[in-house]
C-alpha atoms as a PDB file:
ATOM      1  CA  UNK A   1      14.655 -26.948  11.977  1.00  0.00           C
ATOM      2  CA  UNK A   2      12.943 -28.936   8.797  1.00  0.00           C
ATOM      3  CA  UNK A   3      10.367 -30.594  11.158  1.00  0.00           C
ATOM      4  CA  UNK A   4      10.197 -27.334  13.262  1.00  0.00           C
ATOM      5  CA  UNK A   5       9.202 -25.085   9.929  1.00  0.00           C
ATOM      6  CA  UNK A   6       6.998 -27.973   8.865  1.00  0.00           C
ATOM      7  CA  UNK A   7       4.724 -28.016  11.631  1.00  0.00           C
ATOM      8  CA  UNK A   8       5.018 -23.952  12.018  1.00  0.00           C
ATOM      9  CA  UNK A   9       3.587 -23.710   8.537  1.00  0.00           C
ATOM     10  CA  UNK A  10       0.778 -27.028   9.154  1.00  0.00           C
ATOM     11  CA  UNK A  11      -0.067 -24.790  11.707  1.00  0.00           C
ATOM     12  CA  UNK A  12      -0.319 -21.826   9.601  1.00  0.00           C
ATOM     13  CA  UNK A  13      -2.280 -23.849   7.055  1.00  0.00           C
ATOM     14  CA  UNK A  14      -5.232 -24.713   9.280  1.00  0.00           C
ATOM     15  CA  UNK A  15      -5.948 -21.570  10.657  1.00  0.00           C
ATOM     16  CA  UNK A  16      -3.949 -21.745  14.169  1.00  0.00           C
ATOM     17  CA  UNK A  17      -2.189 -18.391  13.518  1.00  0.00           C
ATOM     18  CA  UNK A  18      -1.103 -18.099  17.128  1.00  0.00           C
ATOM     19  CA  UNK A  19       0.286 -20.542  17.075  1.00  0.00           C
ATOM     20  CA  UNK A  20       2.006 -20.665  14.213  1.00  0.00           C
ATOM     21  CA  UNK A  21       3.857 -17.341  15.248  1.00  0.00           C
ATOM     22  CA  UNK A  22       4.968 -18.611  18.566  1.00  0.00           C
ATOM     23  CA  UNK A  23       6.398 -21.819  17.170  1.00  0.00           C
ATOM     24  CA  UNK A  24       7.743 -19.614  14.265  1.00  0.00           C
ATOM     25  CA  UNK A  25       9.699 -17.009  16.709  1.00  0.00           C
ATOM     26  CA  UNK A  26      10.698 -19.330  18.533  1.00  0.00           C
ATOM     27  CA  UNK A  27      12.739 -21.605  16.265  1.00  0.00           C
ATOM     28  CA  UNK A  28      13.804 -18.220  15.258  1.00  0.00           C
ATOM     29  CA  UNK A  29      15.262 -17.340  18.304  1.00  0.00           C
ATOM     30  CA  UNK A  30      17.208 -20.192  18.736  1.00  0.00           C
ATOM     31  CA  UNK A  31      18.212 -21.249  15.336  1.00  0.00           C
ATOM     32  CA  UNK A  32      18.831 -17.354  14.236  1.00  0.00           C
ATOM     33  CA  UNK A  33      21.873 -18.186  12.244  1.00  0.00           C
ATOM     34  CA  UNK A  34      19.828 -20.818   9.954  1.00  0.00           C
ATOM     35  CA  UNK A  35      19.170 -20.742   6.588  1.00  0.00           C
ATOM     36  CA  UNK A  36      15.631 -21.502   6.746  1.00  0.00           C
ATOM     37  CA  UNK A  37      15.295 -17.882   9.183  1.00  0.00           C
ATOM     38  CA  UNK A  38      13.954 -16.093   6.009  1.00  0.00           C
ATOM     39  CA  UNK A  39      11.175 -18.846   6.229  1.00  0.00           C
ATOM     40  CA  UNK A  40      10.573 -18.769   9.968  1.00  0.00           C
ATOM     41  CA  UNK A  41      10.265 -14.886   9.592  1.00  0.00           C
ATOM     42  CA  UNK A  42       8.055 -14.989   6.915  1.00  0.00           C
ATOM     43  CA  UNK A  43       5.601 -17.502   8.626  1.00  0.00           C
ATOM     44  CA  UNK A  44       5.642 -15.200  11.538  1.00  0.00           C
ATOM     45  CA  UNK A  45       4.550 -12.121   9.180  1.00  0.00           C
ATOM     46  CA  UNK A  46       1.800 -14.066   7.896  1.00  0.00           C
ATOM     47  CA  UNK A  47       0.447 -15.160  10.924  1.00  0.00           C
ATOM     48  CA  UNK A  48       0.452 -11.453  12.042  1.00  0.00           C
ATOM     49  CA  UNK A  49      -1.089  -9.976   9.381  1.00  0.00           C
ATOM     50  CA  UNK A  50      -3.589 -12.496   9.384  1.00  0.00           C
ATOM     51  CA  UNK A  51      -4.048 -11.327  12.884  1.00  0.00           C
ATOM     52  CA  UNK A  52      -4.388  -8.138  11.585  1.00  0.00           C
ATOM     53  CA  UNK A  53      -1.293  -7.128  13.477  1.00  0.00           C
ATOM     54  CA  UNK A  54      -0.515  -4.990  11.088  1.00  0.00           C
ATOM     55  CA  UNK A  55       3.147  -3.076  12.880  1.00  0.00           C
ATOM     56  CA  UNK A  56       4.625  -6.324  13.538  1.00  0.00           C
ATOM     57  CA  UNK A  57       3.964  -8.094  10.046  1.00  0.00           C
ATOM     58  CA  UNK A  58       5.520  -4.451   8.241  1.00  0.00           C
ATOM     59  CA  UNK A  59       8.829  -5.320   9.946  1.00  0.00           C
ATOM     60  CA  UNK A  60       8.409  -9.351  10.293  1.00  0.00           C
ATOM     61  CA  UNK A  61       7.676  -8.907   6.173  1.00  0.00           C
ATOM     62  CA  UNK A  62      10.036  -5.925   5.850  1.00  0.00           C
ATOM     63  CA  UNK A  63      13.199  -7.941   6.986  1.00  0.00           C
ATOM     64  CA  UNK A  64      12.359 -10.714   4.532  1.00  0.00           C
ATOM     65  CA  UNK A  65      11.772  -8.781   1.461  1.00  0.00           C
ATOM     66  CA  UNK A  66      15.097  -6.582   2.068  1.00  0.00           C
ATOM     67  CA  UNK A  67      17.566  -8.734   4.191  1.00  0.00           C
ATOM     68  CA  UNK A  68      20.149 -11.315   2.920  1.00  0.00           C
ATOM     69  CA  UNK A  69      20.350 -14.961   4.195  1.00  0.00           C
ATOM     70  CA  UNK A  70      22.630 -17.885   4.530  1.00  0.00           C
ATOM     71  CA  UNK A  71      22.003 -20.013   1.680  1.00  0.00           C
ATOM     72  CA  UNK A  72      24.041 -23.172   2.056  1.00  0.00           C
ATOM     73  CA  UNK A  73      21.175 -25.587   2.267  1.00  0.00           C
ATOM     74  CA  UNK A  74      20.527 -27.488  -0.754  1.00  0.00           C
ATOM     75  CA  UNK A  75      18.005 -26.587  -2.848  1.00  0.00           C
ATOM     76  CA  UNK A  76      17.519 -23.176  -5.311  1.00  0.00           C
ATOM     77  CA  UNK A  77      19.474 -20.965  -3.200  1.00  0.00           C
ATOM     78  CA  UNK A  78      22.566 -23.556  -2.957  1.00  0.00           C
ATOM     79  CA  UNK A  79      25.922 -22.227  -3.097  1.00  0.00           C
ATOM     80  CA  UNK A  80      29.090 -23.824  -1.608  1.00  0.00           C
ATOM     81  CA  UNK A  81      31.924 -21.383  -1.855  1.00  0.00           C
ATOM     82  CA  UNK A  82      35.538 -21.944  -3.419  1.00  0.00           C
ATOM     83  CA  UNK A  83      37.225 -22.755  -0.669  1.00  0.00           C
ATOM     84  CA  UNK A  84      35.097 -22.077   2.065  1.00  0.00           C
ATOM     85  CA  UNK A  85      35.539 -23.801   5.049  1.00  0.00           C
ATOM     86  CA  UNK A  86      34.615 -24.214   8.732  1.00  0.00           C
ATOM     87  CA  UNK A  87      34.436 -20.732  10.630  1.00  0.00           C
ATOM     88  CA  UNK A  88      34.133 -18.970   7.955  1.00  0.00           C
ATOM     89  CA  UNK A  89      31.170 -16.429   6.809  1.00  0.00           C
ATOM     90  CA  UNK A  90      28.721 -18.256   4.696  1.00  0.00           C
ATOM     91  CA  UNK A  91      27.193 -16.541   2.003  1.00  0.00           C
ATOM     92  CA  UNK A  92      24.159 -14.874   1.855  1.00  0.00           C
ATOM     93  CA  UNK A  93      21.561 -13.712  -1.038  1.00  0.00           C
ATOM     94  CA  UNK A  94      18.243 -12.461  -0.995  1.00  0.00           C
ATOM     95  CA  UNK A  95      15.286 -14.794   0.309  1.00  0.00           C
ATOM     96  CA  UNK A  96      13.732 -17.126  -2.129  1.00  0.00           C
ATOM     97  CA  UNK A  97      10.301 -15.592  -0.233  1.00  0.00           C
ATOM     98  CA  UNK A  98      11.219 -12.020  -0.843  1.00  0.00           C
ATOM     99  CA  UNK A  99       8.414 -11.361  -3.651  1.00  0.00           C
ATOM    100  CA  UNK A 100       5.453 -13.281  -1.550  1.00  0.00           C
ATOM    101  CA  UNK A 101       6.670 -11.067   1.106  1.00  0.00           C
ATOM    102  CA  UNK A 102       7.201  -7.417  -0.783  1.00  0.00           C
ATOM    103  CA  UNK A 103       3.105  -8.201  -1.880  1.00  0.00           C
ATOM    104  CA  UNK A 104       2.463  -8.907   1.499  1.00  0.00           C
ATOM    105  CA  UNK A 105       4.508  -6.011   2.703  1.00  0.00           C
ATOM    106  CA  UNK A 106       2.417  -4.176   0.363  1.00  0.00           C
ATOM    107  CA  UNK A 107      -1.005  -5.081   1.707  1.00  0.00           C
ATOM    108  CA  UNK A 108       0.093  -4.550   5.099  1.00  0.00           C
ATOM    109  CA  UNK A 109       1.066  -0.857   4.015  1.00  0.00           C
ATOM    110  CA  UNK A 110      -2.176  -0.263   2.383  1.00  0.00           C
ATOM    111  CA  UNK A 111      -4.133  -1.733   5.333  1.00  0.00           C
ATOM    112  CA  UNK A 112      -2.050   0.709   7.637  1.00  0.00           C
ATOM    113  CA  UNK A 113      -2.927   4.133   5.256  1.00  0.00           C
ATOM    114  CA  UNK A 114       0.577   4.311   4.336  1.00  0.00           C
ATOM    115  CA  UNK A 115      -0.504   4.994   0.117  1.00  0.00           C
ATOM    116  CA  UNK A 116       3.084   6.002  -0.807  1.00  0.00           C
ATOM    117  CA  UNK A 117       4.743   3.079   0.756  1.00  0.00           C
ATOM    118  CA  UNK A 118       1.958   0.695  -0.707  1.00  0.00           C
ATOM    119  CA  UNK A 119       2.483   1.938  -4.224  1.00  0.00           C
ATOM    120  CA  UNK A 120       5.969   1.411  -3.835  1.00  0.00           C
ATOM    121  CA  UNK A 121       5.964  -1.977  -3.027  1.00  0.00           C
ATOM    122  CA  UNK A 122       2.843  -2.723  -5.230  1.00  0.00           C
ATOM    123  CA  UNK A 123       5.416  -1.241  -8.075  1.00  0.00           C
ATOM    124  CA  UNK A 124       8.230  -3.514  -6.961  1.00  0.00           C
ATOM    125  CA  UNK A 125       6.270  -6.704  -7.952  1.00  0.00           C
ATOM    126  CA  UNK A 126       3.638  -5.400 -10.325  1.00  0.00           C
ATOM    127  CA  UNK A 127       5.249  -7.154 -12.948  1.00  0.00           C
ATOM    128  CA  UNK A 128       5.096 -10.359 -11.226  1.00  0.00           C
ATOM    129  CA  UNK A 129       1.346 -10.320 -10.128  1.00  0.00           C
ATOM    130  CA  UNK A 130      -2.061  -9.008 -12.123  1.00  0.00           C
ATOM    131  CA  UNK A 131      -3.209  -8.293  -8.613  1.00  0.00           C
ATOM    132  CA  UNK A 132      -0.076  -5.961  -7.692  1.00  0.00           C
ATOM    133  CA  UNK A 133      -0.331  -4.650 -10.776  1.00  0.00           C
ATOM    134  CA  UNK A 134      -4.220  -3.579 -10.280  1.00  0.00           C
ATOM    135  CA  UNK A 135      -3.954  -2.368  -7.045  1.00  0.00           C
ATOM    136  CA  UNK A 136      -0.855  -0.424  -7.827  1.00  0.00           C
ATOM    137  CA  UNK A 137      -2.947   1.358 -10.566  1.00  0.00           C
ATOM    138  CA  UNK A 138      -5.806   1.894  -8.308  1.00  0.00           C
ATOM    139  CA  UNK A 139      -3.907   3.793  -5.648  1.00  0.00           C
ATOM    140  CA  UNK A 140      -1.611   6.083  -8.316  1.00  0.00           C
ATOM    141  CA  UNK A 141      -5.364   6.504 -10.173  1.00  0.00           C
ATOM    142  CA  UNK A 142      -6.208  10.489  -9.878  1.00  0.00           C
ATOM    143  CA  UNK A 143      -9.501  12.076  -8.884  1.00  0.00           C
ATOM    144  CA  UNK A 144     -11.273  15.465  -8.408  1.00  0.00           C
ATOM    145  CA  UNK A 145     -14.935  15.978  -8.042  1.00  0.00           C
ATOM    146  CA  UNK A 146     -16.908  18.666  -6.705  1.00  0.00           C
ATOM    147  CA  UNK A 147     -20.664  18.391  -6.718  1.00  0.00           C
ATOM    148  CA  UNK A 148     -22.376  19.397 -10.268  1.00  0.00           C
ATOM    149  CA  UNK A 149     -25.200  21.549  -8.063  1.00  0.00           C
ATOM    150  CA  UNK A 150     -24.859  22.903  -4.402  1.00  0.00           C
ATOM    151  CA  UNK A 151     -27.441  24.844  -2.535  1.00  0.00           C
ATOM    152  CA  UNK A 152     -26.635  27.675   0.239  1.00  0.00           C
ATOM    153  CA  UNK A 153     -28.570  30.584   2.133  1.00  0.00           C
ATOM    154  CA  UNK A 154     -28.359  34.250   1.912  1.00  0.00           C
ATOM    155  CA  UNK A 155     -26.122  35.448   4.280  1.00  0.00           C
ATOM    156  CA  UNK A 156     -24.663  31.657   5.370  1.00  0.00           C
ATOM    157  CA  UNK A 157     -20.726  30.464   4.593  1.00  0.00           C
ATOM    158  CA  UNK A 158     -20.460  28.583   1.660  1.00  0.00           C
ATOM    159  CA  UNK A 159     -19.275  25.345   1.809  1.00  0.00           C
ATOM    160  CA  UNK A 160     -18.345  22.130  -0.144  1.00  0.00           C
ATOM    161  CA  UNK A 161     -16.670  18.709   0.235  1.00  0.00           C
ATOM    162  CA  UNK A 162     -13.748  18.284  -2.409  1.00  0.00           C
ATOM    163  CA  UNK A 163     -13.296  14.729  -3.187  1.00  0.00           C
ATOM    164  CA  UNK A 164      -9.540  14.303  -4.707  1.00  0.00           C
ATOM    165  CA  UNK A 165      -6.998  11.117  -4.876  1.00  0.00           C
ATOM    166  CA  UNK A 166      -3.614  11.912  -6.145  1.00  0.00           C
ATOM    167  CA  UNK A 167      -3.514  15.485  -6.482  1.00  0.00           C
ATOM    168  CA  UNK A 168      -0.859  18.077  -4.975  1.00  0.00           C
ATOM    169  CA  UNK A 169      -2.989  21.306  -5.023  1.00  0.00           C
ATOM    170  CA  UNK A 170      -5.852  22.872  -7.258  1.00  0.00           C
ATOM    171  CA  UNK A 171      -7.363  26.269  -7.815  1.00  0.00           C
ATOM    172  CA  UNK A 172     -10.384  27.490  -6.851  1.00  0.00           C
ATOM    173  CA  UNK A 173     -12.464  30.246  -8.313  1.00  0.00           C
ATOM    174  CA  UNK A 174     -15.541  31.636  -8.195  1.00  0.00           C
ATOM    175  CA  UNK A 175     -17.910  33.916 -10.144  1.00  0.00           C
ATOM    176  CA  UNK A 176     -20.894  35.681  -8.738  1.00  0.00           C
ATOM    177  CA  UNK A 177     -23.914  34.958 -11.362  1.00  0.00           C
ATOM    178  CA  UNK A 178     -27.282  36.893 -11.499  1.00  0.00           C
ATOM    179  CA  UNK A 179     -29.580  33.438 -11.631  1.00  0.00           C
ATOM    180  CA  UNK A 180     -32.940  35.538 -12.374  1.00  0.00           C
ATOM    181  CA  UNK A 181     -31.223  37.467 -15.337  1.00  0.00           C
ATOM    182  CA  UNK A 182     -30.267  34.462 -16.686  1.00  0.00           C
ATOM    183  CA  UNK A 183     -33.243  32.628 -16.617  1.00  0.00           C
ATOM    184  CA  UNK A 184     -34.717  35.330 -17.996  1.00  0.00           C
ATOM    185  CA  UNK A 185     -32.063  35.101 -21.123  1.00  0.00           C
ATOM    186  CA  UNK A 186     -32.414  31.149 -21.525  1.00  0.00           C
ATOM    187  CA  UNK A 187     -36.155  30.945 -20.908  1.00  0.00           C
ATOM    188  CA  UNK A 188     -34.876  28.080 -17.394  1.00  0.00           C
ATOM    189  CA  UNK A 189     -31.971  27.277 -15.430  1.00  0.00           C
ATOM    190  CA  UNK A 190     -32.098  23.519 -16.942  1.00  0.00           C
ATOM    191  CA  UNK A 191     -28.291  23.993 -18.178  1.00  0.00           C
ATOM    192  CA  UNK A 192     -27.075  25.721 -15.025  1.00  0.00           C
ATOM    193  CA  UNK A 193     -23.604  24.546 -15.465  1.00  0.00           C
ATOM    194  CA  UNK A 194     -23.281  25.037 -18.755  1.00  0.00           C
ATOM    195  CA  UNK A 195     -22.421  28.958 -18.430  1.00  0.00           C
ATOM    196  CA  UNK A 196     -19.971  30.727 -20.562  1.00  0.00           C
ATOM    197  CA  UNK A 197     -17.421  32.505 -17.911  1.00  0.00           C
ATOM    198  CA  UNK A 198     -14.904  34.163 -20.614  1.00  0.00           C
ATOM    199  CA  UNK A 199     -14.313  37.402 -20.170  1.00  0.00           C
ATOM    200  CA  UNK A 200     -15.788  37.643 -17.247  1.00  0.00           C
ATOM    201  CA  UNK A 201     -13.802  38.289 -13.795  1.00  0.00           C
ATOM    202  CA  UNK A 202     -14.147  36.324 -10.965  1.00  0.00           C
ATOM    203  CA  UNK A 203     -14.690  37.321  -7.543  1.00  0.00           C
ATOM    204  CA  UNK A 204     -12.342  34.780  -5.669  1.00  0.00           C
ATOM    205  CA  UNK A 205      -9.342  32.433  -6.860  1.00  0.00           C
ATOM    206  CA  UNK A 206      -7.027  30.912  -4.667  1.00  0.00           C
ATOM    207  CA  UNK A 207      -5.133  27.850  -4.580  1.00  0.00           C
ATOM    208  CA  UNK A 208      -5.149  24.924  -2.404  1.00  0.00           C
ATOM    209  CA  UNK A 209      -2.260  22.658  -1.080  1.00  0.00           C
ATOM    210  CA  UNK A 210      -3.488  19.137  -0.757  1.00  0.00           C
END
C-alpha cells in the first residue's frame, strides 16, 4: 500500500490526474480497511477537483475531513491499544489530512454555488490559513447598491437591478418628486440625490424577501 500511495501521489504530482484517481480508488477498493484509506481518498478528491469534478471531490473530500480512520501505522497518528490484540477493532481518530481536505472541501463548495456550505468550512479552518480566512470574509462580506441615477419614460414600468450579497430582505420606497419645481428652487438638478424627504409621504413602500 506504501509503494501503491507513492506512485498514486507521483502521479498526482506531475499532472496525470486520471490517473492518479484510478490508481487511488483502486488501492482503495481493495485495501479499504487500511490505514493509509484517508490518504488514498484524499488523492482521489484532489485529482477530481482538479478535474473540476466538482460532486465527486465534495464527497471524496467530505469523507476525509469528517470520517475516522485506523491509525495503527507508525507515525503521528500511532496508537497501540492496552491490550489489544488480533481480531479486535483497531482504533480510529480523525485523518491527519482532514484540514487540507475541509479547505479543499471548501473550494469545491464555493466552485459548486453552495455560499453557506463554503463559509462553513472556510470558518472551520480560517484560523489555520490567511487564505481561508480571506475568502471566508469575502463571502459573509454584505452589499446593497442601487444605481445613484436611473432614467425611465412616461407611461413605461419602472425598473432597476438591485445588487445585494448577504442580505435577508430590504425595503423599498418611493417618493414622487416634481423635478421642474425643484430646479426651479435650486437654480439645477446637479445634487439630484441629495433631496430632503422628511415629512414628506411616500407613494410606495414595500419590503422584499431576498
Amino acid at each position: 500500500e506504501e509503494v501503491g500511495l507513492s506512485l498514486a501521489l507521483a502521479r498526482l504530482a506531475a499532472g496525470d490526474l486520471e490517473g492518479a484517481g484510478r490508481l487511488a480508488a483502486g488501492l482503495g477498493r481493495r485495501l479499504a480497511g487500511s490505514p493509509r484509506r484517508d490518504d488514498l481518498l484524499f488523492v482521489e478528491g484532489v485529482a477530481a477537483f482538479r478535474q473540476r469534478r466538482f460532486a465527486d471531490a465534495e464527497a471524496l473530500l467530505g469523507r476525509v475531513a469528517e470520517e475516522k480512520f485506523p491509525y495503527d501505522r507508525a507515525g503521528p497518528r500511532r496508537l497501540v491499544a492496552a491490550g489489544a490484540g488480533d481480531g479486535e477493532a483497531r482504533p480510529t481518530a480523525g485523518s491527519d489530512r482532514r484540514w487540507p481536505a475541509t479547505w479543499l472541501l471548501a473550494q469545491v463548495h464555493h466552485a459548486m454555488g453552495k455560499t453557506v456550505e463554503a463559509m462553513i468550512e472556510y470558518g472551520k479552518v480560517a484560523h489555520r490559513s490567511p487564505d481561508a480566512r480571506e475568502s471566508y470574509e469575502l463571502l459573509a462580506r454584505k452589499r446593497l447598491g442601487l444605481p445613484e441615477v436611473s432614467r425611465f419614460r412616461t407611461g413605461e414600468p419602472c425598473r432597476m437591478t438591485l445588487a445585494v450579497r448577504n442580505v435577508p430582505w430590504v425595503e423599498l420606497t418611493a417618493w414622487r418628486v416634481d423635478l421642474a419645481k425643484l430646479c426651479l428652487q435650486r437654480g439645477n438638478l446637479d445634487a439630484i440625490t441629495d433631496i430632503r424627504l422628511a415629512g414628506i409621504e411616500p407613494m410606495h413602500r414595500e419590503r422584499v424577501d431576498l
